[in-house]
Protein backbone atom coordinates (compact mmCIF):
# COMPACT_ATOMS: atom_id res chain seq x y z
CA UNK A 1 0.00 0.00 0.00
CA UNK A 2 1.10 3.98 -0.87
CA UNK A 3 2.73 5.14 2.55
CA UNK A 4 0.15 8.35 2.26
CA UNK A 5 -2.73 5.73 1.53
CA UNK A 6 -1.71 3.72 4.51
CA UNK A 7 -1.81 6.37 7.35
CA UNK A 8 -4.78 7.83 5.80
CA UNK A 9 -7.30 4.49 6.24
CA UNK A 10 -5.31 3.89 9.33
CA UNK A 11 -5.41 7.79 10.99
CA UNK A 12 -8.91 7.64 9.62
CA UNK A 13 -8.55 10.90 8.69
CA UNK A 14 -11.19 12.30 5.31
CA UNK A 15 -8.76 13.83 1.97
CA UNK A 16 -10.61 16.01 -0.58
CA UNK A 17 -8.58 16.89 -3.70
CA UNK A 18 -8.82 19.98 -5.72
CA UNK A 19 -8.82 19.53 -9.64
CA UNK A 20 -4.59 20.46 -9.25
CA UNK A 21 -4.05 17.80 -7.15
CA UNK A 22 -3.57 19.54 -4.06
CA UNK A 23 -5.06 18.02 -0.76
CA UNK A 24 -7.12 19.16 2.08
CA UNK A 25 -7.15 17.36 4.81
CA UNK A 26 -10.11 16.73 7.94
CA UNK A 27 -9.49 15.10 11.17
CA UNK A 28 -7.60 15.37 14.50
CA UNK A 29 -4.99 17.56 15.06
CA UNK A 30 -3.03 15.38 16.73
CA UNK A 31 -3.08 12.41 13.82
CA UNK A 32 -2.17 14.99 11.39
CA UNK A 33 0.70 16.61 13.23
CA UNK A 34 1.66 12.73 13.63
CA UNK A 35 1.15 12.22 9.96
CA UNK A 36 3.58 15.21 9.37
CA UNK A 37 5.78 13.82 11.56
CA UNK A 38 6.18 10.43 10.12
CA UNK A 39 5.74 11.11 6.28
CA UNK A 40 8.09 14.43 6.37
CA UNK A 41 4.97 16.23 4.94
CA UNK A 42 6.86 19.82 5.10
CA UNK A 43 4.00 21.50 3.05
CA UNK A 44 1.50 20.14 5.56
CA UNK A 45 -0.13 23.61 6.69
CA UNK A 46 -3.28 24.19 9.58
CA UNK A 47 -5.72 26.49 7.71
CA UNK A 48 -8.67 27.21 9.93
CA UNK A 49 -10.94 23.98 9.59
CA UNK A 50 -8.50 21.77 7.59
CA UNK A 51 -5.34 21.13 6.39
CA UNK A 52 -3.67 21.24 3.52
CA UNK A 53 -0.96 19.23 1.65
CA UNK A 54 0.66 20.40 -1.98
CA UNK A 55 -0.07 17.80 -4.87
CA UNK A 56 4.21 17.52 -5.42
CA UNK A 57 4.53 16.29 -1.58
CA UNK A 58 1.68 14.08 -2.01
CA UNK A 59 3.31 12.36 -5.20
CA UNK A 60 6.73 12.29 -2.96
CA UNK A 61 5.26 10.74 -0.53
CA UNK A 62 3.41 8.07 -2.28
CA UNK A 63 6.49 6.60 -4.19
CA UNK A 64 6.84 4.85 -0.78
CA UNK A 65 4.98 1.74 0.14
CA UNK A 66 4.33 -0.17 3.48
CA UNK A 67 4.15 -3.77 3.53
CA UNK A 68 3.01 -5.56 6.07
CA UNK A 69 2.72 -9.91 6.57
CA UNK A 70 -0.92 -10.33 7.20
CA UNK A 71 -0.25 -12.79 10.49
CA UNK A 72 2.01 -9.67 11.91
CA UNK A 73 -0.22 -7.90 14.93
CA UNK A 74 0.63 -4.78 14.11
CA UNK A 75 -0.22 -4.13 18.21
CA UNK A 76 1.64 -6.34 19.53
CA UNK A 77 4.51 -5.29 21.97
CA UNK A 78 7.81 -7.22 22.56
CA UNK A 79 9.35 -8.39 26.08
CA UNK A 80 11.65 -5.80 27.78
CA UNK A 81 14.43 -4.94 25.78
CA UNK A 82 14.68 -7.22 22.73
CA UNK A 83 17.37 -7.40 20.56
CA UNK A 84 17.75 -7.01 17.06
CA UNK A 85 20.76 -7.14 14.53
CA UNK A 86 20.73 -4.91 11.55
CA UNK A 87 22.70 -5.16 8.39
CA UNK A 88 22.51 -3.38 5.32
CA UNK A 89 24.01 -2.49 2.02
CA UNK A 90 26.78 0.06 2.34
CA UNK A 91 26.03 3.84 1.32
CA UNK A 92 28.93 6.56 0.20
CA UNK A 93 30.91 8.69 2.82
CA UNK A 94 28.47 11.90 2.02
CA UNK A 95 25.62 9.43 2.64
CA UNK A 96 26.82 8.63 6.24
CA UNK A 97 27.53 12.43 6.59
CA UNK A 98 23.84 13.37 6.43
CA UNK A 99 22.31 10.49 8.24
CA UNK A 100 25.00 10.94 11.42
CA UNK A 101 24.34 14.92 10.85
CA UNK A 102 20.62 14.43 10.67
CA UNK A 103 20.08 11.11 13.34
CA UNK A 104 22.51 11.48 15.67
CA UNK A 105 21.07 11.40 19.55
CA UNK A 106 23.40 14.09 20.21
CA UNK A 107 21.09 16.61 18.34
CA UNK A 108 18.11 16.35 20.23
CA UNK A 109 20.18 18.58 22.67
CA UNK A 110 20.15 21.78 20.07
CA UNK A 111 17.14 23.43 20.21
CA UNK A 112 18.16 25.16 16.92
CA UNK A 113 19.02 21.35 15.46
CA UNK A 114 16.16 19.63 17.38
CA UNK A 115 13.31 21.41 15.66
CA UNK A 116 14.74 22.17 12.19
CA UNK A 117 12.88 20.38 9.35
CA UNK A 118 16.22 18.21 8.40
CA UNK A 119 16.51 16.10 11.79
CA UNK A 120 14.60 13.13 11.83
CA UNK A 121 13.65 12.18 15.41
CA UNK A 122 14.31 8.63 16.34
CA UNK A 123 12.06 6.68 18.88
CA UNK A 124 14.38 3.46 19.50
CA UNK A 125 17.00 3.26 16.76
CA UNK A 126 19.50 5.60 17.38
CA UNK A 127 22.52 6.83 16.16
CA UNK A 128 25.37 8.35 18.90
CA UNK A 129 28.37 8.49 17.32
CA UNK A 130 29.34 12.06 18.18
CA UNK A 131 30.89 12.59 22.00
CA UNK A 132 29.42 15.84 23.67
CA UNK A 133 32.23 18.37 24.56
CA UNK A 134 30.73 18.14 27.90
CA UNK A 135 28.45 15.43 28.31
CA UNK A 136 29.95 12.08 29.72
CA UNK A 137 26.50 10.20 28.66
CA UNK A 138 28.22 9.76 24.89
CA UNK A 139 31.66 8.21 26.33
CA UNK A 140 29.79 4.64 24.63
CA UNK A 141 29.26 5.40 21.26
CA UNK A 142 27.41 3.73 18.67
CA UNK A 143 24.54 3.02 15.81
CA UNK A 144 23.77 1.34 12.75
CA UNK A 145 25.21 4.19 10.01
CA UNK A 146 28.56 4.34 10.32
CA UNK A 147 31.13 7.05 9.27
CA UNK A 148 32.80 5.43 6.05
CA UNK A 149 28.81 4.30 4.88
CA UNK A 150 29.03 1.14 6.57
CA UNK A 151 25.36 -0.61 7.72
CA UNK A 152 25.32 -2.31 10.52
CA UNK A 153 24.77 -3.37 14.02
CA UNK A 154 24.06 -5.44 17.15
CA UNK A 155 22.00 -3.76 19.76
CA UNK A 156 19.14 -4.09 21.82
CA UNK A 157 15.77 -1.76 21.71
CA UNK A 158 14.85 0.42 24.33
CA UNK A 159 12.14 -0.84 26.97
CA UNK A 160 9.11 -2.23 25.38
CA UNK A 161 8.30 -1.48 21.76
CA UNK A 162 5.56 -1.61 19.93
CA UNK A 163 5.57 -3.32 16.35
CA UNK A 164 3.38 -0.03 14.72
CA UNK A 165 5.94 2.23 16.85
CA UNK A 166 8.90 0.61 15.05
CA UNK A 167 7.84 1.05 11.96
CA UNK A 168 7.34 4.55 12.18
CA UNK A 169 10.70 4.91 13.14
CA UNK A 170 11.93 3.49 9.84
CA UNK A 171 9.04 4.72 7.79
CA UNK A 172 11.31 8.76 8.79
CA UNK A 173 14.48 7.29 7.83
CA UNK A 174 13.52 5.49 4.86
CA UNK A 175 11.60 9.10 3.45
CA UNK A 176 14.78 11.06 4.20
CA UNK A 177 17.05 8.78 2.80
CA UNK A 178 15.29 6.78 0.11
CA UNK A 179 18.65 4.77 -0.97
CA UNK A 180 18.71 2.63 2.55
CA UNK A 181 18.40 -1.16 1.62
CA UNK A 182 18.55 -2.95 5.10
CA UNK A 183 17.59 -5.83 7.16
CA UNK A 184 16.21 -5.76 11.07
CA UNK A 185 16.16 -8.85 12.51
CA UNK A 186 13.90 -8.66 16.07
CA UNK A 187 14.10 -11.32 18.73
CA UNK A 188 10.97 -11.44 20.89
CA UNK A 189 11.48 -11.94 24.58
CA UNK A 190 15.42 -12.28 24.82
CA UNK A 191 17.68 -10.40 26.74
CA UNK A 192 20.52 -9.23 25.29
CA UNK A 193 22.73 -8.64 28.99
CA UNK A 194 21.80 -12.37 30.49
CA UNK A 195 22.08 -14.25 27.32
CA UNK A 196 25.82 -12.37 26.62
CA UNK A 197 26.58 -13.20 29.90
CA UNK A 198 26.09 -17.02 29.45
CA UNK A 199 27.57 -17.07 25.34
CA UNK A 200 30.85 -15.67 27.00
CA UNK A 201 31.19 -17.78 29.94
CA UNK A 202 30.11 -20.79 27.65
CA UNK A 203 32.98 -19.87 25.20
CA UNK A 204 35.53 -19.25 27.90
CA UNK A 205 36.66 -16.18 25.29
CA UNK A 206 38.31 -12.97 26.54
CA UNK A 207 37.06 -10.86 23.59
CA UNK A 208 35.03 -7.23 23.34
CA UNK A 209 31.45 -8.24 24.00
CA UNK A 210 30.64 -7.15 20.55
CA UNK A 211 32.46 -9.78 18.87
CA UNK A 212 31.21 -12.55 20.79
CA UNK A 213 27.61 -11.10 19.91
CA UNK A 214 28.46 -10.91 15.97
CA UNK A 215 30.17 -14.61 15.93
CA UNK A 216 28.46 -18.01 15.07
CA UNK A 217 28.60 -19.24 17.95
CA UNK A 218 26.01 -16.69 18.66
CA UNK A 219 23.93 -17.03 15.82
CA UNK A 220 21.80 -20.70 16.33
CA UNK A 221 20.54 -18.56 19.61
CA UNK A 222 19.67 -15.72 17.78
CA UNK A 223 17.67 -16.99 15.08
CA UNK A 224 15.70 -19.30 17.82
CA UNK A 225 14.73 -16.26 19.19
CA UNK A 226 13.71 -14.39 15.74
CA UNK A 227 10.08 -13.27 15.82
CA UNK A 228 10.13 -10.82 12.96
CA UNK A 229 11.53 -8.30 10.87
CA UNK A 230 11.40 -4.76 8.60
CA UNK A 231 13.02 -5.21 5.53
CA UNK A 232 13.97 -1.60 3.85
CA UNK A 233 14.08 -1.80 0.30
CA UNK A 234 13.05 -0.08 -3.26
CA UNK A 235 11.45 2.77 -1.29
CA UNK A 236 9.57 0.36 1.17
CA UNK A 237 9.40 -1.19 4.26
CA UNK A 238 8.11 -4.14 4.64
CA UNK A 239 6.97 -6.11 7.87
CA UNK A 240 8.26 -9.83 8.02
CA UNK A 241 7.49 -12.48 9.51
CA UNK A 242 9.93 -14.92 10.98
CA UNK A 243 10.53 -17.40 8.62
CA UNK A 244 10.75 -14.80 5.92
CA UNK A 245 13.21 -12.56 8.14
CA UNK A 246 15.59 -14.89 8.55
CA UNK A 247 16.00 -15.59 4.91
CA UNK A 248 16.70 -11.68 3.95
CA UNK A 249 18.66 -11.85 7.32
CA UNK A 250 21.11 -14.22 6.20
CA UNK A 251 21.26 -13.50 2.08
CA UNK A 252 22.17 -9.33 3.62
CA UNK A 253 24.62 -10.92 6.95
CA UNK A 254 26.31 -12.87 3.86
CA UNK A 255 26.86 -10.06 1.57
CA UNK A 256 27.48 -7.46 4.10
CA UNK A 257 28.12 -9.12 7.60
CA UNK A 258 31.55 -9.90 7.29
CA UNK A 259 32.72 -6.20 7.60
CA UNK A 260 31.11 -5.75 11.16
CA UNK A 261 34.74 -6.96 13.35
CA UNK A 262 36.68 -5.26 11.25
CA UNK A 263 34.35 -2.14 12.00
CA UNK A 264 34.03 -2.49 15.40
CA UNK A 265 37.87 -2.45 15.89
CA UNK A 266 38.45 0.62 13.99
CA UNK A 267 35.93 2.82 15.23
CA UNK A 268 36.49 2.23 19.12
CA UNK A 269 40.07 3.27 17.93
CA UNK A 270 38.59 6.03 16.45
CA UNK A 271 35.92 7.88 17.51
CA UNK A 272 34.24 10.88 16.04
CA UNK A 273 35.70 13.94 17.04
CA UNK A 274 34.82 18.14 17.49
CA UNK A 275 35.42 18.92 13.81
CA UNK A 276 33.09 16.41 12.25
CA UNK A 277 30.78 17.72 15.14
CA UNK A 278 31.06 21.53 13.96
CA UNK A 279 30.82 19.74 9.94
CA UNK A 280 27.49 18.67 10.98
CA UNK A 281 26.13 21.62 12.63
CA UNK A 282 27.75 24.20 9.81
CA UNK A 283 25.51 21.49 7.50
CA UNK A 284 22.21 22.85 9.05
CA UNK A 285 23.75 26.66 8.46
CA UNK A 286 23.95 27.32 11.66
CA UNK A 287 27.51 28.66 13.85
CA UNK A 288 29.22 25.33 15.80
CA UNK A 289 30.64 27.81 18.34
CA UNK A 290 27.28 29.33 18.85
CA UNK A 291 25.38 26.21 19.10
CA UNK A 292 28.39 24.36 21.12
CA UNK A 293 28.26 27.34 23.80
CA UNK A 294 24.31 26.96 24.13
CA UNK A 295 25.05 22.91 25.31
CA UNK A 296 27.85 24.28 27.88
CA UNK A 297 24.98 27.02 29.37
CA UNK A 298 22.50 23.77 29.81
């Protein structure tokens, strides 16, 4: 289904089109500030009784498409903290730029960053690869873009998420950055900290916990405890269920698994640093020092 089509039978919201193709839009306020939120609708404008959307955003938002596995239950909510690994076709350096500039956690901390139009506002997939000048929260740094355009990760998701809640999430990336072709693979009730604890003891290995989690000795444990996935693809994202998940899983951990050690090794040698943080601020045309002193006042 059209990602505009989607949210519209499920916001239940009425659309009336003018013979241009413009829209105009009835219904709560709060599902259509949601709808602007997750579709990037940056034409989306409150005019009295209505709103109303521009007939070139509605065609960009349409050339995306949800898919969803009719036995997912699009309500249901996971076990505390489930885990997930991600992998994904690399992108290009510049790529990485603007996802890190635009994702990164670190933003949400700029007022001037936080509410421009260009950040995209992450409920449980983050990206913190930038360290705060000041901030000792971002000593652990991490996320599934990485600086040279790598894809990729191990991680667990925050609390207890909601499938529809996901999905949202990666319905915001995939608009903003239509090139992402990725696999999630999400466990159901497993916990990532107790489950470690017992693959590392079993294996009697004195490694970094991350490359116990990526090896095969991990991986008969972490397909057990598959329960589905969101596959992001040719401008959609589709909804998997198991079965199906772990087949994308594997083909993608084949073709682009292998880089993830390597990756890990290099970038806890070398983590971002001030300049690319004043690069991505300068991207949003706004002064680093300006917006660096406002985080040292707070």
């Amino acid at each position: 289904m059209k990602l505009f089509d989607f949210y519209q039978e499920k916001m239940n919201i009425q659309v009336t089109k003018d013979e241009w193709g413009n829209l105009y839009i009835e219904g709560n306020r709060n599902d259509l500030e949601d709808l602007a939120g997750i579709c990037g609708a940056s034409s989306l404008m409150d005019v009295v009784d209505y709103y109303f959307i521009t007939r070139e955003e509605y065609e960009r938002i349409n050339q995306f498409e949800i898919r969803i596995d009719e036995s997912i239950d699009m309500e249901y909510w996971f076990g505390r903290e489930p885990f997930y690994r991600l992998r994904g076709k690399p992108v290009t350096e510049k790529q990485a730029f603007d996802i890190i500039r635009r994702t990164d956690w670190l933003f949400g901390f700029f007022s001037d960053i936080f509410d421009h139009k260009d950040y995209i506002r992450s409920i449980y997939f983050h990206n913190y690869w930038i360290p705060s000048p000041d901030i000792d929260i971002f000593a652990s740094c991490g996320g599934w873009i990485h600086r040279d355009g790598l894809i990729g990760c191990s991680a667990y998701i925050y609390k207890n998420p909601r499938v529809e809640c996901i999905i949202e999430d990666w319905v915001r990336n995939l608009v903003a950055f239509p090139y992402l072709d990725l696999i999630i693979a999400i466990t159901s009730e497993w916990e990532w900290g107790r489950q470690t604890k017992k693959m590392i003891e079993k294996l009697k290995m004195q490694q970094l916990k991350e490359e116990i989690i990526e090896s095969k000795d991990f991986d008969q444990a972490f397909y057990d405890s598959v329960c589905l996935g969101i596959w992001i693809h040719d401008k959609t994202v589709e909804v998997l269920r198991s079965e199906d998940t772990l087949t994308v899983y594997k083909k993608y951990a084949s073709l682009y698994g292998k880089y993830m050690i390597r990756q890990i090794k290099k970038e806890k040698a070398m983590p971002l640093d001030l300049p690319y943080l004043k690069r991505c601020i300068q991207a949003y045309g706004l002064d680093p020092d300006r917006v660096l002193k406002e985080i040292r006042k707070n």
